[in-house]
N, C-alpha and C. Protein backbone atom coordinates (compact mmCIF):
# COMPACT_ATOMS: atom_id res chain seq x y z
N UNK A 1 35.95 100.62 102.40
CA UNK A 1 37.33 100.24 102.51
C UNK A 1 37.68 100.07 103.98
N UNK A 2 37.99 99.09 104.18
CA UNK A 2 38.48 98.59 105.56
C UNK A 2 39.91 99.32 105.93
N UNK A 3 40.02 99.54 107.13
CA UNK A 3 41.36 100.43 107.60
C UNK A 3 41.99 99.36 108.14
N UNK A 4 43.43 99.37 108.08
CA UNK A 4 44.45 98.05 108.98
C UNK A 4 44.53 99.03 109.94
N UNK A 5 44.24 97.97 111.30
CA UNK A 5 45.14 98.79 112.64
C UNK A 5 46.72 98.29 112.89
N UNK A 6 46.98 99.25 113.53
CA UNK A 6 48.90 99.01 113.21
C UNK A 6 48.91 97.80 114.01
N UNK A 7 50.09 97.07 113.76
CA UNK A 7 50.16 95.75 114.42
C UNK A 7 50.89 96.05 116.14
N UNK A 8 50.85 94.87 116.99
CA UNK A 8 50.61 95.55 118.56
C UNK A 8 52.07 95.50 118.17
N UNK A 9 53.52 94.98 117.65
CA UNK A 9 54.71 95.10 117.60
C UNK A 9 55.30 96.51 117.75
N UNK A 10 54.56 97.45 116.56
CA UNK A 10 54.77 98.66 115.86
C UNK A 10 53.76 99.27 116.92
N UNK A 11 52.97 99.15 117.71
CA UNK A 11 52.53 100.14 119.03
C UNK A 11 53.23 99.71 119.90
N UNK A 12 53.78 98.33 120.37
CA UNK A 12 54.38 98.75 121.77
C UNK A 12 55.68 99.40 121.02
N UNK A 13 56.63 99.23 120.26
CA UNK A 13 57.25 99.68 120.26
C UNK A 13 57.86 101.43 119.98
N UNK A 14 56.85 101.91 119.32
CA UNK A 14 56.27 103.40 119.52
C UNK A 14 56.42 103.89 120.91
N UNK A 15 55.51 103.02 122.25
CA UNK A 15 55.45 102.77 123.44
C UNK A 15 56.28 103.19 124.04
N UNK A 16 57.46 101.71 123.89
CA UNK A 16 58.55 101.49 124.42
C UNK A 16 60.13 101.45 123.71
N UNK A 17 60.52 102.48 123.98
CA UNK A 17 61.72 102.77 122.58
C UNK A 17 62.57 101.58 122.59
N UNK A 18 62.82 100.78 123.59
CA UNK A 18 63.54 99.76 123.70
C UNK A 18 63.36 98.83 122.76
N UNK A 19 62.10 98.50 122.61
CA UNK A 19 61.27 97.01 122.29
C UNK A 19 61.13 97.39 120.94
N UNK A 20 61.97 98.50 120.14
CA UNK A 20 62.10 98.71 118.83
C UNK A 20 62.76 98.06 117.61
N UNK A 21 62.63 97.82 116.33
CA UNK A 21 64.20 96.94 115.79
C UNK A 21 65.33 97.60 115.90
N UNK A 22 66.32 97.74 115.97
CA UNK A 22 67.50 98.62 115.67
C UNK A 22 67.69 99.12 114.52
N UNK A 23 67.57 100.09 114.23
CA UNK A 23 67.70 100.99 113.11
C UNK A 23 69.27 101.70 112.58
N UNK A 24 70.27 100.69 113.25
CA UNK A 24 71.49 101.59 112.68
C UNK A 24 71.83 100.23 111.53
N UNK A 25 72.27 100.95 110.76
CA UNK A 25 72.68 100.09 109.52
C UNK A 25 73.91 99.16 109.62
N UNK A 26 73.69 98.32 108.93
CA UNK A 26 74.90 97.25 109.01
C UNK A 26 76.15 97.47 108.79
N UNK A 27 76.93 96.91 109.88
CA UNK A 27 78.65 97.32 109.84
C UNK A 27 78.81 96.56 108.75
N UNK A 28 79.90 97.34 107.36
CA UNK A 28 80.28 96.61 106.30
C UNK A 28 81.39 95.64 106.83
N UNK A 29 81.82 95.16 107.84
CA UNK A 29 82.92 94.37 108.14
C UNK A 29 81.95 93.60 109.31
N UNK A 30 80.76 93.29 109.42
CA UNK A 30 80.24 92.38 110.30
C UNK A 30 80.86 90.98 109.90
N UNK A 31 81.30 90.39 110.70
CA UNK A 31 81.59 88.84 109.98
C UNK A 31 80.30 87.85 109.50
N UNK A 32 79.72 88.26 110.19
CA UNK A 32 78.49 87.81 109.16
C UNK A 32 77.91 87.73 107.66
N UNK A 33 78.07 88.90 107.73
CA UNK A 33 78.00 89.87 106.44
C UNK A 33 79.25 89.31 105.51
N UNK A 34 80.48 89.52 106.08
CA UNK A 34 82.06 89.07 105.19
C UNK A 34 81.53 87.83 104.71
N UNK A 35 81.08 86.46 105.92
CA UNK A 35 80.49 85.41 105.31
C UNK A 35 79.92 85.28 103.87
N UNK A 36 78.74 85.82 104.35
CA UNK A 36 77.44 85.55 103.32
C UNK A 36 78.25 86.16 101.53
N UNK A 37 78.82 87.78 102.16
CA UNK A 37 79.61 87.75 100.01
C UNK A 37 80.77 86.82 99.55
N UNK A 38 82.01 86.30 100.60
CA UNK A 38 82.70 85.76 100.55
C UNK A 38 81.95 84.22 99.72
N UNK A 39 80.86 84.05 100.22
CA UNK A 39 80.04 82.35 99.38
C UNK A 39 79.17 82.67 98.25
N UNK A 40 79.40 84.65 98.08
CA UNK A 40 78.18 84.39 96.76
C UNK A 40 79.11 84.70 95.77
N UNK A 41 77.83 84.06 94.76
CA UNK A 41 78.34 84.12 93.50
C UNK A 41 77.79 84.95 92.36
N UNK A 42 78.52 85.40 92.00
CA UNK A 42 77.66 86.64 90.62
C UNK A 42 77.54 85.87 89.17
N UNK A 43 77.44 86.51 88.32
CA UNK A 43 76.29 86.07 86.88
C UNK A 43 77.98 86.56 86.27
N UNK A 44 79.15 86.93 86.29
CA UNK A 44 80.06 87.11 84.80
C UNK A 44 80.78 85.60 84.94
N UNK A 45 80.78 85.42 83.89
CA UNK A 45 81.34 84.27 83.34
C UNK A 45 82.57 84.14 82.29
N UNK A 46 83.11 83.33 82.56
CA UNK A 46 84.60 82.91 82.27
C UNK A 46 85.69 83.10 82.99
N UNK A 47 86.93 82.84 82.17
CA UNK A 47 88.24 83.39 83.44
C UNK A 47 88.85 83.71 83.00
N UNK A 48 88.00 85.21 82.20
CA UNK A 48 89.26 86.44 81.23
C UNK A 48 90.01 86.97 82.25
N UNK A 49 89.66 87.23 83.32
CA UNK A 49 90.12 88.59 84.54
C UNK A 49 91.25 87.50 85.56
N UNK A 50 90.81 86.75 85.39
CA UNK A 50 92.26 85.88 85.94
C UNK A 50 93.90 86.02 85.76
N UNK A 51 94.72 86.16 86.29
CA UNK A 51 96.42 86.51 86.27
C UNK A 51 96.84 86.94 87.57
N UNK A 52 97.90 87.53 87.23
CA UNK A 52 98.66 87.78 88.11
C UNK A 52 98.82 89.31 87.72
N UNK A 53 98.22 90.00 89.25
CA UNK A 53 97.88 91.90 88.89
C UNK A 53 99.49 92.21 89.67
N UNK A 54 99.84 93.50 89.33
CA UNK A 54 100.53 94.46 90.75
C UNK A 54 99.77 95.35 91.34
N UNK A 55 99.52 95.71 92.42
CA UNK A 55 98.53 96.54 92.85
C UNK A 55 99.12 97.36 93.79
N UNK A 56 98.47 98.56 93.98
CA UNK A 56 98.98 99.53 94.72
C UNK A 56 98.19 99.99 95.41
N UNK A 57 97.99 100.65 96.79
CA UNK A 57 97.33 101.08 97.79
C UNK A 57 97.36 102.80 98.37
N UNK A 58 96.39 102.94 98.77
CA UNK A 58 96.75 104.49 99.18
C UNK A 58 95.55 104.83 99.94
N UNK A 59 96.08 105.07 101.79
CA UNK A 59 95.25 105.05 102.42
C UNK A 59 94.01 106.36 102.44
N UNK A 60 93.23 105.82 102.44
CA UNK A 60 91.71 106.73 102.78
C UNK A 60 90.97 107.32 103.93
N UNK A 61 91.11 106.16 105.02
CA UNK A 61 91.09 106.15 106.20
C UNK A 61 91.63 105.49 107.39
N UNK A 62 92.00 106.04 108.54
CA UNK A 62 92.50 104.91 108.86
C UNK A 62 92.89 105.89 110.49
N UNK A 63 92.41 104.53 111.59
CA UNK A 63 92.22 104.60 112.77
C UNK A 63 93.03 103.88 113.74
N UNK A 64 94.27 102.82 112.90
CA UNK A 64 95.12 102.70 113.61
C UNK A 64 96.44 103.16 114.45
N UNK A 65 96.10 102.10 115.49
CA UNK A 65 97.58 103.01 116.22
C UNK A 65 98.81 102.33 115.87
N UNK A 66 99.74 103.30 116.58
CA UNK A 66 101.51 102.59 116.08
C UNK A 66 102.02 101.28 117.26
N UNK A 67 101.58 100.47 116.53
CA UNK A 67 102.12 98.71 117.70
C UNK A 67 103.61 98.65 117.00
N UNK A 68 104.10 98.12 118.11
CA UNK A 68 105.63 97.13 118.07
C UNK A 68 106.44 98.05 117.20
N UNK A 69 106.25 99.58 116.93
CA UNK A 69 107.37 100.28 116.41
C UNK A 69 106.84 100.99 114.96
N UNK A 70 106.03 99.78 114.58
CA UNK A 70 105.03 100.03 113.30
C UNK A 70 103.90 100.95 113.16
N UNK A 71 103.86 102.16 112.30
CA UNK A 71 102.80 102.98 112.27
C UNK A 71 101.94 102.03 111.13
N UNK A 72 100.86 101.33 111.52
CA UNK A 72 99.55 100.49 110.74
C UNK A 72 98.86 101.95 109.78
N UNK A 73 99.27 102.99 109.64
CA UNK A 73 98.55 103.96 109.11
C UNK A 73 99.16 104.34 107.94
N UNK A 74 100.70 104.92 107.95
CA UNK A 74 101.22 105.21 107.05
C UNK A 74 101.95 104.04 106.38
N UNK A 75 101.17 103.05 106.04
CA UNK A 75 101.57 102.09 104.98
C UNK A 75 102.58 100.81 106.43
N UNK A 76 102.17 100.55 107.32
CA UNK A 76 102.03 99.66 108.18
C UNK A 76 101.59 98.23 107.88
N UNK A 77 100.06 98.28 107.69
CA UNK A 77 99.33 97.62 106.91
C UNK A 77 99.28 97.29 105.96
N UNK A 78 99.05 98.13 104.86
CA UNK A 78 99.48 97.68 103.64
C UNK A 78 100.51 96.56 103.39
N UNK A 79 101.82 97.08 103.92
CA UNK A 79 102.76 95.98 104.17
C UNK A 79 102.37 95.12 104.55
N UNK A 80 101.69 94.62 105.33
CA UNK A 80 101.77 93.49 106.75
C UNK A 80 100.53 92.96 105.81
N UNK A 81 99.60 93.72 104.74
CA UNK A 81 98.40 92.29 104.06
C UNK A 81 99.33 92.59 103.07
N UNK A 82 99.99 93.14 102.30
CA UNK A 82 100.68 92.75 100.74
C UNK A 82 100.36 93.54 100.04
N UNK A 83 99.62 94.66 100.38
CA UNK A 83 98.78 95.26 99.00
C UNK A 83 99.25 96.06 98.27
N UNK A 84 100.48 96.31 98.50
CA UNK A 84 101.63 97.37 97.40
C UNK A 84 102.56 96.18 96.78
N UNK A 85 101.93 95.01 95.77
CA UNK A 85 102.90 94.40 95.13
C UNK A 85 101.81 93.52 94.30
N UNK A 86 102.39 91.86 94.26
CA UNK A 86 101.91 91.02 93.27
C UNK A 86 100.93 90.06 93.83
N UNK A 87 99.47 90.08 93.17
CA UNK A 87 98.15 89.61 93.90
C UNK A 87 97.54 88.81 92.50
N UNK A 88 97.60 87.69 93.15
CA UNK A 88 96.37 86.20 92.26
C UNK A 88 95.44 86.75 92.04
N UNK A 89 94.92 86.63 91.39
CA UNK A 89 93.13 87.17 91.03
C UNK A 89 93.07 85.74 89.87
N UNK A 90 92.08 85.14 90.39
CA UNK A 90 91.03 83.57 90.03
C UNK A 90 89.78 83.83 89.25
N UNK A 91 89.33 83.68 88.52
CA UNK A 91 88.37 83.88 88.00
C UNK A 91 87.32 82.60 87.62
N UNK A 92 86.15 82.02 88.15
CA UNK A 92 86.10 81.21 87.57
C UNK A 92 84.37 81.30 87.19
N UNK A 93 83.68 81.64 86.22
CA UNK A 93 82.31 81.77 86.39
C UNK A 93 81.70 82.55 87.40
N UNK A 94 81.77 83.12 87.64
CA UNK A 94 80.74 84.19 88.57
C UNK A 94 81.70 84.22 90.28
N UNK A 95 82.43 83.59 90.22
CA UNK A 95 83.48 83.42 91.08
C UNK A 95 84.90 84.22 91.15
N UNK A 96 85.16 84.97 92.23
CA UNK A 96 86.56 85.53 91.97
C UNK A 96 87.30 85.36 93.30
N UNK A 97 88.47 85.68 93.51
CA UNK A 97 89.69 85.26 94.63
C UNK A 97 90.61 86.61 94.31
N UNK A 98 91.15 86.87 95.36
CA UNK A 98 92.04 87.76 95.40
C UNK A 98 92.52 87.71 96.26
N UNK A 99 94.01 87.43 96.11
CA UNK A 99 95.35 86.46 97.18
C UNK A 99 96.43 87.68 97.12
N UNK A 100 97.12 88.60 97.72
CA UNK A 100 98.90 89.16 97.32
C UNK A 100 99.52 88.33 97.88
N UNK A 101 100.32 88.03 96.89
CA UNK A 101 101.61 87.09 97.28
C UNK A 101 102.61 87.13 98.24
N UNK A 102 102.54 88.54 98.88
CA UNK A 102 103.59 89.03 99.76
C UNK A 102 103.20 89.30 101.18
N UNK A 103 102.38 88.56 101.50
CA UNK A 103 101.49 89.41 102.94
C UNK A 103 102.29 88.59 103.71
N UNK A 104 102.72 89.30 105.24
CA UNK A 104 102.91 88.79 106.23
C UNK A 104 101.99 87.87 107.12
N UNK A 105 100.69 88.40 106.79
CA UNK A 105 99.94 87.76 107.68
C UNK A 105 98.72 86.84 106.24
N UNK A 106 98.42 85.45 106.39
CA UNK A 106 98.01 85.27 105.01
C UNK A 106 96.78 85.35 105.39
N UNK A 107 96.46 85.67 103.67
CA UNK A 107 94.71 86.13 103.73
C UNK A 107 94.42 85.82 102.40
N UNK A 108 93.60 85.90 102.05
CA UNK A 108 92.29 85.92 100.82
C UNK A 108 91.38 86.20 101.06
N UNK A 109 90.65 86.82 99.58
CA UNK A 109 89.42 87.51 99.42
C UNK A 109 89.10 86.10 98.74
N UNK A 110 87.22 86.09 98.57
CA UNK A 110 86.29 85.97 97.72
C UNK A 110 85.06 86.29 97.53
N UNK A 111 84.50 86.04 96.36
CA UNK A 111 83.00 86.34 96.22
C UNK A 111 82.84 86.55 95.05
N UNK A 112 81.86 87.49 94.54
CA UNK A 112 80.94 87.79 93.48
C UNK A 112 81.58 88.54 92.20
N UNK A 113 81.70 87.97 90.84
CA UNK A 113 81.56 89.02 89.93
C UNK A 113 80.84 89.10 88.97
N UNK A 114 80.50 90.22 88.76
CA UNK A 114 79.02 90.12 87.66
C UNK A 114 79.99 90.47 86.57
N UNK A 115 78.26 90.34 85.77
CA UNK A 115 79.01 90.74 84.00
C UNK A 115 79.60 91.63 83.41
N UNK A 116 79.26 92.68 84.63
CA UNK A 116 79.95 94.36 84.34
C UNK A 116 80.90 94.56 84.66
N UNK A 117 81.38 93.40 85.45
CA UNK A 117 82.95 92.94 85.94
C UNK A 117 83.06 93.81 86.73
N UNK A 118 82.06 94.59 87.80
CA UNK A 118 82.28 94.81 89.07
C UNK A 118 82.34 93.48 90.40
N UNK A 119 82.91 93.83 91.48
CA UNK A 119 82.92 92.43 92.17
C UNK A 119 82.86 93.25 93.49
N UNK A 120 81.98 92.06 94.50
CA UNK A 120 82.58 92.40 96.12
C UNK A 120 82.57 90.87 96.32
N UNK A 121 84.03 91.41 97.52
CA UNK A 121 84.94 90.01 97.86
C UNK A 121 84.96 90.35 99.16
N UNK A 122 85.03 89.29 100.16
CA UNK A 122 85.22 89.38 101.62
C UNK A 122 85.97 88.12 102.21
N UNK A 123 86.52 88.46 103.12
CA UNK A 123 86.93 87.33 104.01
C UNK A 123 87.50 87.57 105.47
N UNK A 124 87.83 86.46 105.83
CA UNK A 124 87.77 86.44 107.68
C UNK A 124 89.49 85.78 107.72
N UNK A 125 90.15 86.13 108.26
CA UNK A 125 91.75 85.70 108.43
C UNK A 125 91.86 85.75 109.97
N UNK A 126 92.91 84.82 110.40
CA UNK A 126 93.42 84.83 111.61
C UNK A 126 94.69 84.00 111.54
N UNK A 127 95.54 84.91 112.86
CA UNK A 127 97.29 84.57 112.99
C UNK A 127 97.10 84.49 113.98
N UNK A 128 97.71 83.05 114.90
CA UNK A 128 98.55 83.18 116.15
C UNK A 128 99.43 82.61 116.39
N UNK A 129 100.52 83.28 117.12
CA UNK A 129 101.97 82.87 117.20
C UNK A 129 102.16 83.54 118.90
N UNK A 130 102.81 82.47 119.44
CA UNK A 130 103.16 82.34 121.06
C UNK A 130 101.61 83.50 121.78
N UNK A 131 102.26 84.61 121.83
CA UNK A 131 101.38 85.62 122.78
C UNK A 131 100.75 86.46 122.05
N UNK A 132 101.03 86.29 120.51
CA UNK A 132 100.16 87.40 119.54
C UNK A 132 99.42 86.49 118.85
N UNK A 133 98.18 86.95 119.05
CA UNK A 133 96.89 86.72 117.84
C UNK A 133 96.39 87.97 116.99
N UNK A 134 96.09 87.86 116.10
CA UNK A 134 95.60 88.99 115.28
C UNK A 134 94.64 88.37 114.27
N UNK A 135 92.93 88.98 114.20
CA UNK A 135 92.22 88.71 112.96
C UNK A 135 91.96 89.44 112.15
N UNK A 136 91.93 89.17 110.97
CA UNK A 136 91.04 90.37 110.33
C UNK A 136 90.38 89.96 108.88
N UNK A 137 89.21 90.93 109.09
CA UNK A 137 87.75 91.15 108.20
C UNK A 137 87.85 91.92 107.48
N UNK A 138 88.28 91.70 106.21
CA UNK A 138 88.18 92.68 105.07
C UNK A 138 87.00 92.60 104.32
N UNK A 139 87.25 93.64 103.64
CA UNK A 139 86.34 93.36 102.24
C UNK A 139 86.70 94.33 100.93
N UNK A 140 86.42 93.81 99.92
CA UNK A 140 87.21 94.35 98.82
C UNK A 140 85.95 94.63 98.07
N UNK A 141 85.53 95.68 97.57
CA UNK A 141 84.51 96.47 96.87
C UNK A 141 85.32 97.68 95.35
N UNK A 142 84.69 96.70 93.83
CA UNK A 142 85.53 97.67 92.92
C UNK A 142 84.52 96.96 91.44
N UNK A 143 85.93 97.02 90.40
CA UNK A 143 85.35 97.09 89.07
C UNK A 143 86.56 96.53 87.91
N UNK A 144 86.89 95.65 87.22
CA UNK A 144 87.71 95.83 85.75
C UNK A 144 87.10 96.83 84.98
N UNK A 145 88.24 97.39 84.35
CA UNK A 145 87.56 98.42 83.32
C UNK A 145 88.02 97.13 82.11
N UNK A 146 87.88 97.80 81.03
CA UNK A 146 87.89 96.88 79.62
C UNK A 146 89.23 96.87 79.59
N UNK A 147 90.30 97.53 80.22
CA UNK A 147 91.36 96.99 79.60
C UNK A 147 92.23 95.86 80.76
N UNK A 148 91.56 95.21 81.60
CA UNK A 148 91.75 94.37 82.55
C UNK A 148 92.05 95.24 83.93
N UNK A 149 92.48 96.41 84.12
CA UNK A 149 92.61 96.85 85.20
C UNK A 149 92.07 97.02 85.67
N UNK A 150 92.12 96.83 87.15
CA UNK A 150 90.74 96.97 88.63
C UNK A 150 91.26 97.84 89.57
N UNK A 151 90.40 98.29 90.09
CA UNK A 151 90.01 99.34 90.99
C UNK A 151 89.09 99.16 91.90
N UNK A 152 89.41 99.33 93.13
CA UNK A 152 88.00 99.16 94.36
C UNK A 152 88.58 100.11 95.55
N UNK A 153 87.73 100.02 96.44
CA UNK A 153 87.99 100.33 98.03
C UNK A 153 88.12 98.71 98.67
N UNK A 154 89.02 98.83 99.48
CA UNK A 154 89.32 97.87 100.35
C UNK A 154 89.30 98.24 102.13
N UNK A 155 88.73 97.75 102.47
CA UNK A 155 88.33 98.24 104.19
C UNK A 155 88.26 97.18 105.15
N UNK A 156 89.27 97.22 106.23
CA UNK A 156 89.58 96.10 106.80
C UNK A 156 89.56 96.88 107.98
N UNK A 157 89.32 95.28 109.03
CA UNK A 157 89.27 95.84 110.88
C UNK A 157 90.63 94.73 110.70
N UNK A 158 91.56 95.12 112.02
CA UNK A 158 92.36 94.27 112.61
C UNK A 158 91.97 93.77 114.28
N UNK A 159 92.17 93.23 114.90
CA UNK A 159 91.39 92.45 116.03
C UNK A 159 92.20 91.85 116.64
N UNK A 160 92.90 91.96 117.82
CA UNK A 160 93.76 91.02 118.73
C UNK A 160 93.91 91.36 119.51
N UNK A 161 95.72 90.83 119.88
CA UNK A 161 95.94 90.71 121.05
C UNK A 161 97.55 90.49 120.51
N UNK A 162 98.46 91.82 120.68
CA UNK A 162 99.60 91.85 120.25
C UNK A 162 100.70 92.13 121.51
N UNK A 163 102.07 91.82 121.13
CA UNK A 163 103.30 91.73 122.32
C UNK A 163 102.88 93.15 122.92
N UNK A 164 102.40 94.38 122.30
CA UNK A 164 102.40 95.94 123.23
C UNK A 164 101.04 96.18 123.95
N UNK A 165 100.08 95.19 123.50
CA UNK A 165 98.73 95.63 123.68
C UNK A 165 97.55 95.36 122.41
N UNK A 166 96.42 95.48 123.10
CA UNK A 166 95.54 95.46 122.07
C UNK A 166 95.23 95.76 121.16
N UNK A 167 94.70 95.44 120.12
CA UNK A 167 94.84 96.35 118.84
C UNK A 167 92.89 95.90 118.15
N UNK A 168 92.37 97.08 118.03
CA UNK A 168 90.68 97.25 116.92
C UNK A 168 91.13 98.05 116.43
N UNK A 169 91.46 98.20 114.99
CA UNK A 169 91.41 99.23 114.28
C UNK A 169 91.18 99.20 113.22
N UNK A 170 90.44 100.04 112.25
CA UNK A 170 89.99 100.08 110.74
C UNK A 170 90.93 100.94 110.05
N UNK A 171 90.99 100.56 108.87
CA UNK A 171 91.67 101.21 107.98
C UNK A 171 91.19 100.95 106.49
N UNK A 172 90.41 101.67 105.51
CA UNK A 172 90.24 101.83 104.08
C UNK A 172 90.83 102.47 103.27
N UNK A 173 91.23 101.92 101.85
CA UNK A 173 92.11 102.45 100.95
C UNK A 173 91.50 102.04 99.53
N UNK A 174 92.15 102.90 98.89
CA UNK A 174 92.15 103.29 97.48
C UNK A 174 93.02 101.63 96.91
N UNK A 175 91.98 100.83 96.19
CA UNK A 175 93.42 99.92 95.54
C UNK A 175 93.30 100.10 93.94
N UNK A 176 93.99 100.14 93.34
CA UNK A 176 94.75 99.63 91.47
C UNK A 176 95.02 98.92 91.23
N UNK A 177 94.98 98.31 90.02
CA UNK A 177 95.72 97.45 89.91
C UNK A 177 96.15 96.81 88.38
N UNK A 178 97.32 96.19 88.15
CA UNK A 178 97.48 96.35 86.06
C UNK A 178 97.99 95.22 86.15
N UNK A 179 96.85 94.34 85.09
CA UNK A 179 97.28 92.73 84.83
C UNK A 179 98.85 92.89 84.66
N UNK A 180 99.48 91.71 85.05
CA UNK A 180 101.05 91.64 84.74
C UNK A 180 101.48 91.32 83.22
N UNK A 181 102.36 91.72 82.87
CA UNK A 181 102.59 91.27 81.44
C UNK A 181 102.73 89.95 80.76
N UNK A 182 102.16 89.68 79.89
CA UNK A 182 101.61 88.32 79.56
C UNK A 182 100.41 87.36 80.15
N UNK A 183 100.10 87.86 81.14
CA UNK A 183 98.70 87.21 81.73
C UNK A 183 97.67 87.81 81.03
C-alpha cells in the first residue's frame, strides 16, 4: 500500500500560519452569502402559504446604538423594517417573498422553501436621502406549521452613514406570524 505525502499547500501552511485557509466560519449576513439564498430555490410547491400574515417581533439580540433620538434596540428597528404589523408572503413553487407593508425603509426578503415548508430568505436593501444612507442585509431563517403560521429568526446588520453619525449594528429576533383572515 502506497502512502500519500501531504500536499506542499498543507506543509507550507503548517509552516507558515499565514499561508493557511481561514478557518473562521461564514458571517450569516455576508452579502454574498444573502445573494446566493435570496436566488435559490427549494423543492415545496404551490402557493398554499401565500397571503397576507400579521407578524410580530421580539428582540433576541441586539447591538445597536440610540441614533437621531431612536433606541434601534428596544423596538427602534422593528419599526423602521415593519416587523410588528402586516407582511406579503408570495409563494410560488419552491419560491417565497416576504415584504411588511409598513416599513420605513423598503425591503424584501427571498429565497427557498422546501416541502416541509421550512424556508431561508435573504436580501440586500439600501436608502439614501440628502446626507443619510443606510443598508441593510437581512436574512430570515424559520418554518409554517400545518396550520399556516410561521415562525423564524430574523437577523439583520444596518450599515451607513446617518445625520448623528455612523451606524454597524446587528440585531436578531424572534418573528410569528398568523395568516390574516380569509387568505
Amino acid at each position: 500500500m502506497r502512502r500519500r505525502r501531504p500536499a506542499w499547500s498543507a506543509v507550507l501552511c503548517a509552516l507558515f500560519l499565514g499561508a493557511c485557509p481561514d478557518d473562521q466560519p461564514q458571517d450569516p449576513l455576508d452579502p454574498d452569502l444573502l445573494v446566493a439564498l435570496a436566488e435559490a430555490g427549494g423543492r415545496g410547491r404551490g402557493e398554499a402559504l401565500s397571503g397576507l400574515y400579521f407578524t410580530v417581533s421580539e428582540v433576541l439580540e441586539c447591538d445597536c446604538p440610540q441614533r437621531m433620538g431612536v433606541d434601534l434596540c428596544a423596538g427602534g428597528a422593528a419599526q423602521l423594517l415593519g416587523l410588528d404589523g402586516a407582511a406579503q408572503v408570495v409563494q410560488v413553487d419552491g419560491w417565497l417573498t416576504f415584504t411588511p407593508e409598513a416599513a420605513a425603509l423598503p425591503w424584501a426578503l427571498s429565497g427557498a422553501v422546501e416541502r416541509d415548508r421550512s424556508f431561508a430568505l435573504a436580501g440586500l436593501s439600501g436608502l439614501a436621502i440628502g446626507l443619510f444612507t443606510i443598508d441593510l442585509h437581512a436574512r430570515f431563517d424559520g418554518e409554517f406549521d400545518p396550520e399556516r403560521r410561521l415562525h423564524g429568526e430574523l437577523a439583520h446588520r444596518l450599515l451607513g452613514e446617518l445625520p448623528d453619525g455612523p451606524v454597524d449594528c446587528r440585531a436578531t429576533y424572534a418573528i410569528d406570524g398568523e395568516p390574516a383572515p380569509g387568505t
